[in-house]
Protein backbone atom coordinates (compact mmCIF):
# COMPACT_ATOMS: atom_id res chain seq x y z
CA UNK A 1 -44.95 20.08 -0.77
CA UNK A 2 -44.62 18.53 2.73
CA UNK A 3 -42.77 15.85 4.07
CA UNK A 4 -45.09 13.01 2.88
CA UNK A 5 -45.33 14.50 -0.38
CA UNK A 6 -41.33 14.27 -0.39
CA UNK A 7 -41.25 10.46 1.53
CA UNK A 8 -44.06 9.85 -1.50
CA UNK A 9 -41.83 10.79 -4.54
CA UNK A 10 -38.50 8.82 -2.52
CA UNK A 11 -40.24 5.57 -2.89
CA UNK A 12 -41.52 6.36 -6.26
CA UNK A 13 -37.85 6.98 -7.30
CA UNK A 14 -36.68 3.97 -6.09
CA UNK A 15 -39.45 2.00 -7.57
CA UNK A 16 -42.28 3.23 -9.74
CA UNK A 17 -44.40 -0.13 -10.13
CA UNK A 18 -45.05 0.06 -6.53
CA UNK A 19 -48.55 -0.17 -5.85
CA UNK A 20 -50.26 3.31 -4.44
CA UNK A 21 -51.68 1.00 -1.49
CA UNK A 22 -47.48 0.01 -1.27
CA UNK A 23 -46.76 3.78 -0.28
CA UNK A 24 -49.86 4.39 1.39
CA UNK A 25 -48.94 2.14 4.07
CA UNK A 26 -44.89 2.72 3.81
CA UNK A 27 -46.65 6.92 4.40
CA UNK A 28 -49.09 6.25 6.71
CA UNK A 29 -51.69 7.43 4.80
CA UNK A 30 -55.00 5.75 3.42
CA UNK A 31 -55.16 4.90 -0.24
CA UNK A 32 -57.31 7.68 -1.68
CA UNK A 33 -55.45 10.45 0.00
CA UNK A 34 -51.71 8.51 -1.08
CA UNK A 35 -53.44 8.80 -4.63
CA UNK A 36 -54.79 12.14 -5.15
CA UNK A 37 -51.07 13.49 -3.01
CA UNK A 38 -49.52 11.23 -5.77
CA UNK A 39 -52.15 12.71 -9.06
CA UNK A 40 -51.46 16.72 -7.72
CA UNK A 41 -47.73 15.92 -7.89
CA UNK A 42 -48.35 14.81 -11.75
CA UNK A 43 -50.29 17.41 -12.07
CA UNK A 44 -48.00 20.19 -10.94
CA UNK A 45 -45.76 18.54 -12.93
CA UNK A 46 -43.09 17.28 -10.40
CA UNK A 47 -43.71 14.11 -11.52
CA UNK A 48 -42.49 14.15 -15.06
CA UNK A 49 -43.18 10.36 -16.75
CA UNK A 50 -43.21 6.88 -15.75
CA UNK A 51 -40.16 4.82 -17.13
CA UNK A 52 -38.82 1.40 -16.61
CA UNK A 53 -35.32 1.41 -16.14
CA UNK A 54 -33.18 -1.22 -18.39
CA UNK A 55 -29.56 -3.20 -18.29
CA UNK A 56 -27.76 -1.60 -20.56
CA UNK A 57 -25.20 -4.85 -20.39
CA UNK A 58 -28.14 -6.82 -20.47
CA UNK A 59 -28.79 -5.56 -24.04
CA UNK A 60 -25.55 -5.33 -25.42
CA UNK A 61 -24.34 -1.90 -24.53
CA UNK A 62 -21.73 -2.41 -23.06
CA UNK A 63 -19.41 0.84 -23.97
CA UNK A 64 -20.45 4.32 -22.61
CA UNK A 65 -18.85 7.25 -24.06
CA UNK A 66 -19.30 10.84 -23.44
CA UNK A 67 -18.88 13.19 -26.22
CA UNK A 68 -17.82 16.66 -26.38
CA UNK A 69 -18.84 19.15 -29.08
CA UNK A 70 -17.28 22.20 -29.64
CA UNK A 71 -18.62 24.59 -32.54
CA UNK A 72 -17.62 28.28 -33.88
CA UNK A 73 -21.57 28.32 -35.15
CA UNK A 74 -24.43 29.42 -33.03
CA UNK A 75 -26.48 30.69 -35.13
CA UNK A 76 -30.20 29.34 -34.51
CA UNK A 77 -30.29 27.68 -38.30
CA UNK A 78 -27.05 25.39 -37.01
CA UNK A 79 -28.24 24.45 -33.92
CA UNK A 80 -31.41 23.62 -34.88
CA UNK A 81 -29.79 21.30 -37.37
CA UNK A 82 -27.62 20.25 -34.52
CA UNK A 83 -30.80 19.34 -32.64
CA UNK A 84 -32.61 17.46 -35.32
CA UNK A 85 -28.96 14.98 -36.11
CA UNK A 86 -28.54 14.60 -32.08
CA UNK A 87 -32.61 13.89 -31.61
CA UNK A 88 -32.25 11.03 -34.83
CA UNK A 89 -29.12 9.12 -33.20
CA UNK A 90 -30.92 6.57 -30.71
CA UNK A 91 -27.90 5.98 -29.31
CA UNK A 92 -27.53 9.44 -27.30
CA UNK A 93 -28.94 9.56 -24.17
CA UNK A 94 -28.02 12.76 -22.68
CA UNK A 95 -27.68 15.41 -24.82
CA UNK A 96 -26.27 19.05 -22.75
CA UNK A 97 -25.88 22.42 -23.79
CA UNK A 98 -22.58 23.76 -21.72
CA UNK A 99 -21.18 26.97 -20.40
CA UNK A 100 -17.32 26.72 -20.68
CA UNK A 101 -14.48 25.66 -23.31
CA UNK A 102 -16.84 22.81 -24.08
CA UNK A 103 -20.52 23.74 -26.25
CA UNK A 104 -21.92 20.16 -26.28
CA UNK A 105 -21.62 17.43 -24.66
CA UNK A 106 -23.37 14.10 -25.29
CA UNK A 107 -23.69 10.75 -23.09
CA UNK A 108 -23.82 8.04 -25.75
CA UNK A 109 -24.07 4.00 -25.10
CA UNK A 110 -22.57 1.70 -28.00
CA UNK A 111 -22.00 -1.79 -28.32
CA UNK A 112 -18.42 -1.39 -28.72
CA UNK A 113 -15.30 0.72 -30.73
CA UNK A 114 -16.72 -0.28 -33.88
CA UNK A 115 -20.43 0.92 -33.25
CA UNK A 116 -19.12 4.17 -31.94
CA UNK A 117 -17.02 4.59 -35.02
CA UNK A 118 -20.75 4.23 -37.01
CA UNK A 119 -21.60 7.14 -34.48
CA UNK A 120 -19.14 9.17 -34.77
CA UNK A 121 -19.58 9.26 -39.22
CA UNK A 122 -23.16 9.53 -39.03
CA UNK A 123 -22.69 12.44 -36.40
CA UNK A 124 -20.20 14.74 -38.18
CA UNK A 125 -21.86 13.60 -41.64
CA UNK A 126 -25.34 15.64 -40.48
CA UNK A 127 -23.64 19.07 -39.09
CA UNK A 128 -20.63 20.67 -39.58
CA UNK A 129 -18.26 20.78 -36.55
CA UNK A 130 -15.54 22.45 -35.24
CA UNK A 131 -13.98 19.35 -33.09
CA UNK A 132 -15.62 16.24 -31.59
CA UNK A 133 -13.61 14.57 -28.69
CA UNK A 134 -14.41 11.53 -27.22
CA UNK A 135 -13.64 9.93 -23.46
CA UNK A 136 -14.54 6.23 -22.87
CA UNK A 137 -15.61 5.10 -19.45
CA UNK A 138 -13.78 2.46 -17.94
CA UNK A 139 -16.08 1.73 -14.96
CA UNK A 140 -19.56 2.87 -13.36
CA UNK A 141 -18.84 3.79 -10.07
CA UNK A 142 -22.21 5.33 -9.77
CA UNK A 143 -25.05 5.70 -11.74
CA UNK A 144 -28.48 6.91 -10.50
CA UNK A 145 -32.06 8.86 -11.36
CA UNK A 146 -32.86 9.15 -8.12
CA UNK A 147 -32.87 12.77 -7.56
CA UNK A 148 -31.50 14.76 -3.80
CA UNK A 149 -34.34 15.51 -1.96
CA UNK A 150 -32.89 16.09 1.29
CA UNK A 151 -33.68 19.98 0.90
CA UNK A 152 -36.96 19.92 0.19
C-alpha cells in the first residue's frame, strides 16, 4: 500500500458515494487505474463493506448507553449463548470482548430509560449473569469511523 492507496481509502472514509472519477481526480490518477487501486483494496480485504451512515437522533435514538458484563462462566456452551442473545438484540451496536475487571462490554442506542429497561429484561432473561452495569452518556464529544491512517 502506497501513499495513493492510503489518500484513496481517506476520501472513501469520509465519503463512500463518491464517484471513482471523484477520487481519481482528488489522486491524480485516471479512472481505470483509481478503480482497479480501489477493487485490489476490496480484494485484499482492507476495504471491509460499504455502509451509509445514519442520525441516530434523526430516528429516535436518542440515549446511548454502554454496558458492562461481567460473568464467572466462560465456558464455550455460555458464551456461545452469550453470542446468540447479544447478536438477536438490534439495539447493540458494539459488542467487545475485554481484558480486565470488566468481560463484556456493549455500546447500545435506545430511545430512552424506558426502552433500555426493555433491554436490560430481555438481556439478563437469555443468559445468566454475574452483574450488568450500565453508564449513560450525557454528550458526544466525538464520534467517528474514520480510521488513523497517518502511519501507514
Amino acid at each position: 500500500m502506497d501513499q495513493t492507496d492510503i489518500k484513496i481509502l481517506s476520501l472513501l472514509q469520509k465519503d463512500a458515494a463518491s464517484s471513482v472519477a471523484e477520487i481519481a481526480e482528488q489522486v491524480n490518477l485516471s479512472v481505470t487505474p483509481c478503480w482497479r487501486r480501489i477493487q485490489k483494496l476490496k480484494d485484499d480485504g482492507v476495504i471491509a463493506r460499504h455502509a451509509m451512515l445514519l442520525d441516530p437522533n434523526a430516528l429516535g435514538l436518542k440515549l446511548t448507553v454502554f454496558v458492562t458484563i461481567k460473568t464467572s462462566q466462560h465456558s464455550a456452551k455460555w458464551t456461545r449463548r452469550l453470542i446468540d442473545a447479544v447478536q438477536a438484540l438490534p439495539n447493540v451496536v458494539e459488542f467487545h470482548r475485554m481484558a480486565g475487571d470488566i468481560d463484556y462490554l456493549l455500546k447500545v442506542m435506545v430511545e430512552d430509560m424506558a426502552a433500555y429497561d426493555r433491554f436490560y429484561r430481555r438481556l439478563i432473561d437469555a443468559v445468566d449473569l454475574l452483574d450488568v452495569s450500565a453508564s449513560f452518556s450525557m454528550e458526544v464529544i466525538k464520534s467517528t469511523t474514520e480510521l488513523p491512517l497517518d502511519g501507514l
